[in-house]
C-alpha atoms as a PDB file:
ATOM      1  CA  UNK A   1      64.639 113.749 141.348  1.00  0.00           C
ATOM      2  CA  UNK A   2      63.397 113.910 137.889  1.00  0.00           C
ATOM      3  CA  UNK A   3      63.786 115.893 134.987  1.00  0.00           C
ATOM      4  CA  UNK A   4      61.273 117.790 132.887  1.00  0.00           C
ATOM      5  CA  UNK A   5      61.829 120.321 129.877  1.00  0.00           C
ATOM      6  CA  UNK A   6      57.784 120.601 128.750  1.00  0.00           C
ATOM      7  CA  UNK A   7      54.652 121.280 129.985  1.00  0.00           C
ATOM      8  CA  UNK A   8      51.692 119.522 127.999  1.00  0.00           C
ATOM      9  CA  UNK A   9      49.304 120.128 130.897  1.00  0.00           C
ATOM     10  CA  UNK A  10      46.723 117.005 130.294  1.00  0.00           C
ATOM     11  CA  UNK A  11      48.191 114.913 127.422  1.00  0.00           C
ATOM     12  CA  UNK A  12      51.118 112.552 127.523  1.00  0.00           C
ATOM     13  CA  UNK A  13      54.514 113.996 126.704  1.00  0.00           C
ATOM     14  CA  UNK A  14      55.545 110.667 125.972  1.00  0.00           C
ATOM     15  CA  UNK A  15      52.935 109.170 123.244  1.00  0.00           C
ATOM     16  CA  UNK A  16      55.844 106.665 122.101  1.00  0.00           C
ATOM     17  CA  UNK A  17      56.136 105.102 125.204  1.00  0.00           C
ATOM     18  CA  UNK A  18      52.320 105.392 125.984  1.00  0.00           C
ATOM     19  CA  UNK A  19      50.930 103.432 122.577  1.00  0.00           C
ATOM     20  CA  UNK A  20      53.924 100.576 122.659  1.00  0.00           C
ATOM     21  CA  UNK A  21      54.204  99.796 126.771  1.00  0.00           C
ATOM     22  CA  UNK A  22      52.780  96.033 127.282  1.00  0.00           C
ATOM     23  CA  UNK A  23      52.365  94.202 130.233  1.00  0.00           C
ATOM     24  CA  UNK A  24      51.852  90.639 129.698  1.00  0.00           C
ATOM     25  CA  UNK A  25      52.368  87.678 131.679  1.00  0.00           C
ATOM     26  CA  UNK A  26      55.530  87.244 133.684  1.00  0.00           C
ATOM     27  CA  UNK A  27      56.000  84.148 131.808  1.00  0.00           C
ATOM     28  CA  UNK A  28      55.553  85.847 127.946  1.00  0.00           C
ATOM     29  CA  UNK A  29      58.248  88.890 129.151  1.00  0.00           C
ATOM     30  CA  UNK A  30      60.710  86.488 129.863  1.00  0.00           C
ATOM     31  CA  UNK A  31      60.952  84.226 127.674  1.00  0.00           C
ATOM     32  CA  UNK A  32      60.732  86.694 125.200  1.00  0.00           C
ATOM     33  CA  UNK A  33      63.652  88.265 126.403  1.00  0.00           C
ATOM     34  CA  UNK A  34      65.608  85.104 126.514  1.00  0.00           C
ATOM     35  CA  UNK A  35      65.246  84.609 123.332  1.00  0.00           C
ATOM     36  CA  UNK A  36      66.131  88.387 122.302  1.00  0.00           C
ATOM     37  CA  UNK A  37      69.123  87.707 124.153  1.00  0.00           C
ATOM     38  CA  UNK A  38      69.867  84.176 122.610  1.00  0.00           C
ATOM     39  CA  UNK A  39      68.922  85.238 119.137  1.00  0.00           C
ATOM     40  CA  UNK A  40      71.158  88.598 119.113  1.00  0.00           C
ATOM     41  CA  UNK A  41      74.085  86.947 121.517  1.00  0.00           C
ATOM     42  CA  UNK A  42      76.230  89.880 121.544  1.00  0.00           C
ATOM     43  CA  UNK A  43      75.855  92.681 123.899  1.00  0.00           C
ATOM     44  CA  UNK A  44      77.943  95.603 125.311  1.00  0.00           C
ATOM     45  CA  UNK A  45      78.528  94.737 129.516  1.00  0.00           C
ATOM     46  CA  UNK A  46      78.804  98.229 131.328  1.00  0.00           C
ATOM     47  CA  UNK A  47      80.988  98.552 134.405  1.00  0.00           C
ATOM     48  CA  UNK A  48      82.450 100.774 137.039  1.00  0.00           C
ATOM     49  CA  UNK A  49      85.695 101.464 136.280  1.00  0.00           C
ATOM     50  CA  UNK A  50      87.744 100.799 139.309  1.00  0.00           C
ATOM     51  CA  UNK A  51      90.036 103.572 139.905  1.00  0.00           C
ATOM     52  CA  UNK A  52      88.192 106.292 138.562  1.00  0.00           C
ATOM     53  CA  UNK A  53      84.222 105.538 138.814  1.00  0.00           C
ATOM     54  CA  UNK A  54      83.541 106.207 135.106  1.00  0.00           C
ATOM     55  CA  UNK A  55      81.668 103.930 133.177  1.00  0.00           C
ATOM     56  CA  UNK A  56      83.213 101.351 130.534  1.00  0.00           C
ATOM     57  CA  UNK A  57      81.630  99.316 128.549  1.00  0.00           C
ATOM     58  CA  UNK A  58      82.746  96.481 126.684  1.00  0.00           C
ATOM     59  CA  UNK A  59      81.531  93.946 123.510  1.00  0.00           C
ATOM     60  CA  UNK A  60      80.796  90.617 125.194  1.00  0.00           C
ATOM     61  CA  UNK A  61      79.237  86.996 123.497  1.00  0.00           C
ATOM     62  CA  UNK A  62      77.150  85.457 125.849  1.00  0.00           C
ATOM     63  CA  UNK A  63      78.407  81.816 126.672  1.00  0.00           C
ATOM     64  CA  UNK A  64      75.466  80.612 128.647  1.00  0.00           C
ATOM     65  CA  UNK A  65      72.124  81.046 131.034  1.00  0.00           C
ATOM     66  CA  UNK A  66      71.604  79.804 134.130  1.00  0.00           C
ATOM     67  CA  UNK A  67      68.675  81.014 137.317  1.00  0.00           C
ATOM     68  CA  UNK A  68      65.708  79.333 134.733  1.00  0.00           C
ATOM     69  CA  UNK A  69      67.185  81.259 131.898  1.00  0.00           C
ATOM     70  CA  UNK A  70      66.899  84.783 133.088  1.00  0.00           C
ATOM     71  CA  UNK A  71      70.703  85.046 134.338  1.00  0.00           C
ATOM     72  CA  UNK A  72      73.466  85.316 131.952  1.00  0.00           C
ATOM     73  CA  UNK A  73      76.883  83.977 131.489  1.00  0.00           C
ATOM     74  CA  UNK A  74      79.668  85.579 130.011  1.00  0.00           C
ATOM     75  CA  UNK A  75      83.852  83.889 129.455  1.00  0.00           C
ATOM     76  CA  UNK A  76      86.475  86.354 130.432  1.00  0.00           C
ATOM     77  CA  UNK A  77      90.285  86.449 131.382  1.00  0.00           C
ATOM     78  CA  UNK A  78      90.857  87.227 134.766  1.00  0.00           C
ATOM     79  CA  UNK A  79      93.594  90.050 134.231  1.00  0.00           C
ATOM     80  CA  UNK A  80      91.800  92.140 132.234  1.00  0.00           C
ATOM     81  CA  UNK A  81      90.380  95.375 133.271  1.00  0.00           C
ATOM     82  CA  UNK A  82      86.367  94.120 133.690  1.00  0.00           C
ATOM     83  CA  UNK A  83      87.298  91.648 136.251  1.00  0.00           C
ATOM     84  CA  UNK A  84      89.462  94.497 137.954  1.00  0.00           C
ATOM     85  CA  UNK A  85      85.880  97.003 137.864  1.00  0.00           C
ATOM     86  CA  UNK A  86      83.764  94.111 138.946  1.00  0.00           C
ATOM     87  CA  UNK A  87      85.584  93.110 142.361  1.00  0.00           C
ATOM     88  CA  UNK A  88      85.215  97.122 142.896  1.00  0.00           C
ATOM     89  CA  UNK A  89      81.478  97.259 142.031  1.00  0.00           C
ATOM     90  CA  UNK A  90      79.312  94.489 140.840  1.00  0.00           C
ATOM     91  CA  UNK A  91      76.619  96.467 139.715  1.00  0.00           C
ATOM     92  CA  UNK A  92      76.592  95.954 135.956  1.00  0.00           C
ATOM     93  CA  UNK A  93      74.506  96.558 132.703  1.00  0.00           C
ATOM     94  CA  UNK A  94      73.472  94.417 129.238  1.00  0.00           C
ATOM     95  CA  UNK A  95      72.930  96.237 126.493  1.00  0.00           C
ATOM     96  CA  UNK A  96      71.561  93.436 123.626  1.00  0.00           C
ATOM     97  CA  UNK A  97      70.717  94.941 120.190  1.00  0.00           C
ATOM     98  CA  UNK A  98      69.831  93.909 116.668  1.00  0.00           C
ATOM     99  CA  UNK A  99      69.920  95.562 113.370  1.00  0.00           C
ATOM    100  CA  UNK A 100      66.660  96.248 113.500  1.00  0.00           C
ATOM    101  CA  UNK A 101      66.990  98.516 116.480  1.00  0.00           C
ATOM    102  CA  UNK A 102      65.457  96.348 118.699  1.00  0.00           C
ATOM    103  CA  UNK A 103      67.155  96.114 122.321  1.00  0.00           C
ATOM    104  CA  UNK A 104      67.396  95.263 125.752  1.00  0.00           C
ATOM    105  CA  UNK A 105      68.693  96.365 128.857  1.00  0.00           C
ATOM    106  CA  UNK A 106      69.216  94.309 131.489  1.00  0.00           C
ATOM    107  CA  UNK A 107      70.688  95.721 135.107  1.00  0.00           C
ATOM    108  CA  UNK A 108      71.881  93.369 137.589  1.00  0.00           C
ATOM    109  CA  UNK A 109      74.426  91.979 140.009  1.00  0.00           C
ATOM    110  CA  UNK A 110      77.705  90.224 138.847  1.00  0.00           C
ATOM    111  CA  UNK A 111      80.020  87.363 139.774  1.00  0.00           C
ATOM    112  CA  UNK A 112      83.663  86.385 138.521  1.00  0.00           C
ATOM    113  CA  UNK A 113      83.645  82.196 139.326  1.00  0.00           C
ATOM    114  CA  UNK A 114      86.798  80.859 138.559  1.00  0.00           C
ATOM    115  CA  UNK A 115      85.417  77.217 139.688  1.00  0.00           C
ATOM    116  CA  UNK A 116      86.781  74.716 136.582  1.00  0.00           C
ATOM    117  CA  UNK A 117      84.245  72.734 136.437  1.00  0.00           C
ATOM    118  CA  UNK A 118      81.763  75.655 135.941  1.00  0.00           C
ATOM    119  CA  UNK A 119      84.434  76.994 133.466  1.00  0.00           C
ATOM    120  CA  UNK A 120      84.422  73.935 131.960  1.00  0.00           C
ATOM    121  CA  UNK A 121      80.445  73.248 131.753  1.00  0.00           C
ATOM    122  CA  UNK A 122      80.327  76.784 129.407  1.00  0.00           C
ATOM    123  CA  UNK A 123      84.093  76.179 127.785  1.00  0.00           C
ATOM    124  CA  UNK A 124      83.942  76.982 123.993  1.00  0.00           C
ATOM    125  CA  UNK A 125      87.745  75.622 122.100  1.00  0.00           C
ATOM    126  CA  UNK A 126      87.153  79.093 120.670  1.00  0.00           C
ATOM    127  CA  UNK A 127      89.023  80.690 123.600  1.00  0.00           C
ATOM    128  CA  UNK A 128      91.957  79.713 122.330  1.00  0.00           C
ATOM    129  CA  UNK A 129      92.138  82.565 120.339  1.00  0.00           C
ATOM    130  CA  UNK A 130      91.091  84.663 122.767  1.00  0.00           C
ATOM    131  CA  UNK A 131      93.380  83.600 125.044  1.00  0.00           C
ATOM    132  CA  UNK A 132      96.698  82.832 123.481  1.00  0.00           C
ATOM    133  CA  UNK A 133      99.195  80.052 124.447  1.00  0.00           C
ATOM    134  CA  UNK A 134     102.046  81.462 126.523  1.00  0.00           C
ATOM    135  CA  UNK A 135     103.762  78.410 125.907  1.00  0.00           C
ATOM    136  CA  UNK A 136     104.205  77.235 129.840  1.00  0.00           C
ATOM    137  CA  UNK A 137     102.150  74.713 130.012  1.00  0.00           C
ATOM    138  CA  UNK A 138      99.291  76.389 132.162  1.00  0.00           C
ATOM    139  CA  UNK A 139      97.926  79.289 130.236  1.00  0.00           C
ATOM    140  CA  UNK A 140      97.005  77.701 126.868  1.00  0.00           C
ATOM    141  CA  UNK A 141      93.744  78.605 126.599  1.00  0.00           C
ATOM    142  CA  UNK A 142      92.542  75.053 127.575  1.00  0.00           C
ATOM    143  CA  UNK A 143      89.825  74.744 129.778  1.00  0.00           C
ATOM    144  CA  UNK A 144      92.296  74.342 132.749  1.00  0.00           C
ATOM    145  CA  UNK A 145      93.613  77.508 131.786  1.00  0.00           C
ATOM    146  CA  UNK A 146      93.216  79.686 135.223  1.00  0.00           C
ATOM    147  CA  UNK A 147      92.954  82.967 133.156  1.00  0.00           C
ATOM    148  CA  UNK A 148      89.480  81.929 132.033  1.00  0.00           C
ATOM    149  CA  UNK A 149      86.917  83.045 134.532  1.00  0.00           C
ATOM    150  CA  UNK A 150      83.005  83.598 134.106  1.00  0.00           C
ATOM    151  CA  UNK A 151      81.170  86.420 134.624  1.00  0.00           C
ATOM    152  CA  UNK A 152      77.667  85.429 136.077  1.00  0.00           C
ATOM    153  CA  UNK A 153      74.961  88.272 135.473  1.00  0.00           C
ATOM    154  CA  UNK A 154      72.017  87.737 137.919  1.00  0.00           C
ATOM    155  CA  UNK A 155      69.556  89.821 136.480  1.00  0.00           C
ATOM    156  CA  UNK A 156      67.875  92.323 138.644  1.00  0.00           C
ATOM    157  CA  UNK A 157      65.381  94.239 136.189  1.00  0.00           C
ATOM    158  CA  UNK A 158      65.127  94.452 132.733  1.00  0.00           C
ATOM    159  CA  UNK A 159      63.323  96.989 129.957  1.00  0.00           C
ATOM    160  CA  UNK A 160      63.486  95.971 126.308  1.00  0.00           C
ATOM    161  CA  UNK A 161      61.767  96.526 122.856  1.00  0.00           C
ATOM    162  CA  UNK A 162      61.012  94.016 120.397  1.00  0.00           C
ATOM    163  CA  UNK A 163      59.393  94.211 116.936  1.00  0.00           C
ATOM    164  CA  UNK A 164      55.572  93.542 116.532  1.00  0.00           C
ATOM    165  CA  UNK A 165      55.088  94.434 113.048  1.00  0.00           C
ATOM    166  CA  UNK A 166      57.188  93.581 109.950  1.00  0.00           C
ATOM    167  CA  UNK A 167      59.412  95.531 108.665  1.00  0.00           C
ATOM    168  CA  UNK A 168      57.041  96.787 105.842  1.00  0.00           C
ATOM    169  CA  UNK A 169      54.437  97.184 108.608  1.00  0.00           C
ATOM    170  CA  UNK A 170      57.165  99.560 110.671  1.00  0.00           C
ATOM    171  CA  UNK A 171      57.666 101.341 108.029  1.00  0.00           C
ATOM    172  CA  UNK A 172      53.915 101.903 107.334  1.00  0.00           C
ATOM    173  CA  UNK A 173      53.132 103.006 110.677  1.00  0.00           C
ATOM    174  CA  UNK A 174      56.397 105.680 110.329  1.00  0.00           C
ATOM    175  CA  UNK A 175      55.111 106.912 107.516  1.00  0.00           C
ATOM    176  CA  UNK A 176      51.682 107.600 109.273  1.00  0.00           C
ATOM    177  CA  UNK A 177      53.399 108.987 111.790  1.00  0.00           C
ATOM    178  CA  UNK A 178      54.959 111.263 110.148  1.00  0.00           C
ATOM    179  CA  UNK A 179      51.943 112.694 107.975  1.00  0.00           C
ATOM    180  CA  UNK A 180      49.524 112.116 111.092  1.00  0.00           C
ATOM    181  CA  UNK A 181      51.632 113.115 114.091  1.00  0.00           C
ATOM    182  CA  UNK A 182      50.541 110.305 115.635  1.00  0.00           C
ATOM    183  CA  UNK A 183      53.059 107.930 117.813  1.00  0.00           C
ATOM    184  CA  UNK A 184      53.575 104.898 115.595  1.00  0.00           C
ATOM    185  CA  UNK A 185      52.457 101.549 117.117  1.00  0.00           C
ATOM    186  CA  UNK A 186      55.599  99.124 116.432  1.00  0.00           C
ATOM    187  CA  UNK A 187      57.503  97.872 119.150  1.00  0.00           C
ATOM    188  CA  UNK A 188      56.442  95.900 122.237  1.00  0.00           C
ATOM    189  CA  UNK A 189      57.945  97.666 124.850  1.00  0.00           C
ATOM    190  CA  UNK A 190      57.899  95.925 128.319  1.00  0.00           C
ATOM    191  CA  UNK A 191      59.470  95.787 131.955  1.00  0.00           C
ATOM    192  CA  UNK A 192      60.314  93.253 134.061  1.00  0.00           C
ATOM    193  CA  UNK A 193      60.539  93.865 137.757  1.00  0.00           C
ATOM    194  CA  UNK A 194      62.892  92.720 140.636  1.00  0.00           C
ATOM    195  CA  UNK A 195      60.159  90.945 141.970  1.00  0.00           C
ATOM    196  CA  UNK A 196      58.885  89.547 138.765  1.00  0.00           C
ATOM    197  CA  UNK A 197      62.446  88.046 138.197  1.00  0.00           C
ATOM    198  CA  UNK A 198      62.935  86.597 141.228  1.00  0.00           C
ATOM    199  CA  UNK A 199      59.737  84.832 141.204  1.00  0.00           C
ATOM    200  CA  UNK A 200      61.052  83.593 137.666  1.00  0.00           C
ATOM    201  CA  UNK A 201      64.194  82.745 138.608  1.00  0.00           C
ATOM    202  CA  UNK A 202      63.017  80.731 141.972  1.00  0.00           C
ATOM    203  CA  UNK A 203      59.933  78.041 139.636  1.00  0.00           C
END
């Protein structure tokens, strides 16, 4: 099923996506992604809501990669309401973006490992705030704290946009855009495949 509200018989209805969609190697997606993703470190994780199969979506700091860098890591307490959507459905959603309106959006398949020494390997003492210290002993915040549970992303495809002009340059080609009508040429916008990840993932 798809949705159309136009008719522009032979030429593109889309001229945006048609002047900015690359398709480099594999290996020049990726690891440009990564380091969107590294560089930007905050992104909004959408989930299923468990009892009611809306959407939520939530401000998350990624704590880590993993699967050759394309899989992401994320800290979370185990009682709270993500956890809850993600034993429900593990089909999730990344959202990265900057400032600059570039972005990324990364579907995939998630995990809650409560392992320690996993929890450990990505611990940051910054959960401690996070966290709070009920005082018994246990649930400190620590990195023996049980609450404290990861949230493994294994990425299953990805779309994202990323600058390839400056931002004088952007605003140049808006400006032509504008007088010309022309789609401006400033972002390279790019997918990455199931299969294209999971070849990435398994080198």
């Amino acid at each position: 099923m798809s949705y159309s509200n136009a008719d522009t018989g032979s030429k593109n209805a889309d001229p945006y996506t048609a002047k900015n969609l690359e398709d480099p190697s594999t290996e020049e997606k990726v690891q440009d992604l990564i380091k969107f993703a590294e560089k930007n470190k905050f992104c909004l994780m959408t989930t299923r809501i468990a009892d009611s199969g809306l959407l939520a979506t939530r401000c998350m700091a990624l704590a880590g990669k993993e699967g050759n860098g394309i899989d992401f890591v994320f800290h979370s307490n185990s009682e709270s309401g993500k956890t809850d959507d993600l034993e429900g459905d593990n089909d999730i959603n990344l959202g990265f973006l900057s400032s600059s309106g570039e972005w990324a959006s990364i579907s995939g398949k998630a995990s809650i490992v409560s392992d320690r020494e996993a929890v450990k390997k990505h611990y940051s003492p910054a959960l401690k705030a996070w966290m709070g210290d009920l005082g018994d002993g246990v649930h400190d915040g620590g990195p023996d704290d049980p609450r404290i549970v990861l949230i493994r992303v294994k990425a299953v495809t990805a779309q994202y946009a990323i600058s390839q002009a400056t931002a004088i340059g952007q605003a140049v080609e808006l400006v032509k855009g504008v007088v010309t009508g022309s789609a401006p040429n400033v972002n390279k916008l790019r997918h990455l495949s199931e299969s294209e990840i999971s070849q990435w993932r398994s080198k």
